[in-house]
C-alpha atoms as a PDB file:
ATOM      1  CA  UNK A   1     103.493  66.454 105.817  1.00  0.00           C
ATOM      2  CA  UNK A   2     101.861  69.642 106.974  1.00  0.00           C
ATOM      3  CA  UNK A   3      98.408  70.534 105.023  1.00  0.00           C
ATOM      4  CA  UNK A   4      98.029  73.793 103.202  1.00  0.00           C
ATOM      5  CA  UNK A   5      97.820  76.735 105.181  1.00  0.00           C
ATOM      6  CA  UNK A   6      94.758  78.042 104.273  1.00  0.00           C
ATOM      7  CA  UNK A   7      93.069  74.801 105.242  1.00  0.00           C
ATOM      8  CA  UNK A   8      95.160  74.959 108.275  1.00  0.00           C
ATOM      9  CA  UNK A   9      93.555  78.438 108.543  1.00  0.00           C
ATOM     10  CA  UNK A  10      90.251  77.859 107.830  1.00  0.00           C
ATOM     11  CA  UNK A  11      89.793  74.633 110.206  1.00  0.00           C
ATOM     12  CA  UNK A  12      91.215  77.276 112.970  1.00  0.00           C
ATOM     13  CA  UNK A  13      88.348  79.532 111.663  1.00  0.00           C
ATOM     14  CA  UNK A  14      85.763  76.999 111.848  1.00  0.00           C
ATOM     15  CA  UNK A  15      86.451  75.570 115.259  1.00  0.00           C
ATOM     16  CA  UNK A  16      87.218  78.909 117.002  1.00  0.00           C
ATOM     17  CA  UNK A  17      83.332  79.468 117.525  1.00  0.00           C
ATOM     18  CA  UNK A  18      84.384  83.423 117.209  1.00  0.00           C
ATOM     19  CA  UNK A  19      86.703  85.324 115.166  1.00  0.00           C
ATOM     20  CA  UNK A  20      90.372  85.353 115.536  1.00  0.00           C
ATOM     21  CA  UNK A  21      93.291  87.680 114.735  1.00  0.00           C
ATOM     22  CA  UNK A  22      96.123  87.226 112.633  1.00  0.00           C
ATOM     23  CA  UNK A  23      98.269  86.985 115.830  1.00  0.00           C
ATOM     24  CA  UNK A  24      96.122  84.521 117.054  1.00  0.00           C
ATOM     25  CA  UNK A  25      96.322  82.045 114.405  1.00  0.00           C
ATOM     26  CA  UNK A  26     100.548  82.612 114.329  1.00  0.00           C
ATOM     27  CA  UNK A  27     100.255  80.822 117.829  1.00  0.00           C
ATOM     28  CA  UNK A  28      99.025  77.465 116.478  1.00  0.00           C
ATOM     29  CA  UNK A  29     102.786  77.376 115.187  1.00  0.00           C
ATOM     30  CA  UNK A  30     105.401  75.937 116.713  1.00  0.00           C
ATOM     31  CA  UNK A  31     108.192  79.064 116.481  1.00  0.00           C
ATOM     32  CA  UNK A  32     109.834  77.609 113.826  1.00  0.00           C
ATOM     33  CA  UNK A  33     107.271  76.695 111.669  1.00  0.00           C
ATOM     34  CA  UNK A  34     105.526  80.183 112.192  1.00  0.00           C
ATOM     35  CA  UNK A  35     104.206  81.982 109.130  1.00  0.00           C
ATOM     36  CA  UNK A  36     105.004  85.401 108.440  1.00  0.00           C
ATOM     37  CA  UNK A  37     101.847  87.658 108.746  1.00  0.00           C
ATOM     38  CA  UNK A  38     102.061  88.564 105.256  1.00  0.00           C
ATOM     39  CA  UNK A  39     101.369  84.345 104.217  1.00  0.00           C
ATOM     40  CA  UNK A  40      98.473  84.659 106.697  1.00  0.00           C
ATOM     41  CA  UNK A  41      96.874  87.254 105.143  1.00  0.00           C
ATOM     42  CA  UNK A  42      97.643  85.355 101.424  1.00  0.00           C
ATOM     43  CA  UNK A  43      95.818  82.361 102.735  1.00  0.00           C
ATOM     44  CA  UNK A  44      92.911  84.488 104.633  1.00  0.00           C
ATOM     45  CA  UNK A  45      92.003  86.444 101.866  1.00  0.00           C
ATOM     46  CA  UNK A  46      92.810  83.197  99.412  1.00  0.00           C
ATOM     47  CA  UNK A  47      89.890  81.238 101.725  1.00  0.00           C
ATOM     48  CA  UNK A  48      87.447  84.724 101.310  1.00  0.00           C
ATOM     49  CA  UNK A  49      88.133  84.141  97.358  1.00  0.00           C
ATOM     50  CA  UNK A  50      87.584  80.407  97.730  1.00  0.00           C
ATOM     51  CA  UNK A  51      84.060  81.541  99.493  1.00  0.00           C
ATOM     52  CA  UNK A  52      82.937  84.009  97.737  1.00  0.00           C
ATOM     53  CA  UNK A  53      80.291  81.913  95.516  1.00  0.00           C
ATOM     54  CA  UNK A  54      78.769  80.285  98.520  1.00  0.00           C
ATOM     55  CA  UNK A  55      76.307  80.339 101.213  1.00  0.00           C
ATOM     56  CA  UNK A  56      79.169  81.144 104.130  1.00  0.00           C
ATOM     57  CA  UNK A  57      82.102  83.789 104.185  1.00  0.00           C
ATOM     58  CA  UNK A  58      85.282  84.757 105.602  1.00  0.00           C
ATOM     59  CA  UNK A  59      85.524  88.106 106.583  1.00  0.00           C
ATOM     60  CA  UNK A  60      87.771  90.348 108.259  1.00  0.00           C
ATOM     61  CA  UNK A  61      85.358  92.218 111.474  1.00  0.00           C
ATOM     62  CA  UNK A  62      86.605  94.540 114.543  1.00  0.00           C
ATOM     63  CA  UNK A  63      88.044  91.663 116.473  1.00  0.00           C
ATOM     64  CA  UNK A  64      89.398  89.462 113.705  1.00  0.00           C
ATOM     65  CA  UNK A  65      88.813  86.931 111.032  1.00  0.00           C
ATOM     66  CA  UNK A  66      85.611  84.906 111.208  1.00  0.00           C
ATOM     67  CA  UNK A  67      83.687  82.340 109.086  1.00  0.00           C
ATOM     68  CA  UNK A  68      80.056  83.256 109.057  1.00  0.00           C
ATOM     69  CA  UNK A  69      76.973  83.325 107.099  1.00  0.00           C
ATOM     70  CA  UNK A  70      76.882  84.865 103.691  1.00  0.00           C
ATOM     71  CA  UNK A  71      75.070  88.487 103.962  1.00  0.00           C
ATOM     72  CA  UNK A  72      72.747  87.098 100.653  1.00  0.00           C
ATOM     73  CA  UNK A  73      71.755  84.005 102.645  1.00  0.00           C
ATOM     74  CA  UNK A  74      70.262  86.123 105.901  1.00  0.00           C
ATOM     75  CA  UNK A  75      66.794  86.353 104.672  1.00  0.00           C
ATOM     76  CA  UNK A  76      66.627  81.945 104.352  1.00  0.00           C
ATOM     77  CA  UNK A  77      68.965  81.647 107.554  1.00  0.00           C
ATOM     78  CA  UNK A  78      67.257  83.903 109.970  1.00  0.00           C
ATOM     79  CA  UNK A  79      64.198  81.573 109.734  1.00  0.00           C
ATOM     80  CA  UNK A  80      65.960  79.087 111.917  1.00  0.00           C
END
């Protein structure tokens, strides 16, 4: 059985190192199993919901979709 898509989504996120497109997380599909763009954008902004009360974000940037630190956590982060 295939996991959710979000966490599908959000592992792609994580181990991308950089952010990703909507197209390019349709490729990790097999063409039959593809999701529409419209469910990737459910489960994207779904994950930035899912997010929004912690220390990391998903957010939407010029070249894609990306998991990063959260803008409120810069000050603590930005020590390392």
């Amino acid at each position: 059985m295939r996991p959710a898509l979000k966490y599908i989504v959000e592992a792609a996120l994580l181990a991308a190192g950089g952010p990703l497109k909507v197209e390019q997380l349709g490729e990790l599909f097999e063409e039959g199993e593809r999701p529409s763009k419209q469910e990737l954008y459910k489960a994207l902004h779904d994950l930035a919901d899912d997010y929004a009360e912690r220390g990391i974000e998903i957010k939407e940037v010029a070249s894609g979709w990306r998991i990063q630190v959260g803008e409120a956590m810069a000050p603590w982060v930005g020590r390392l």
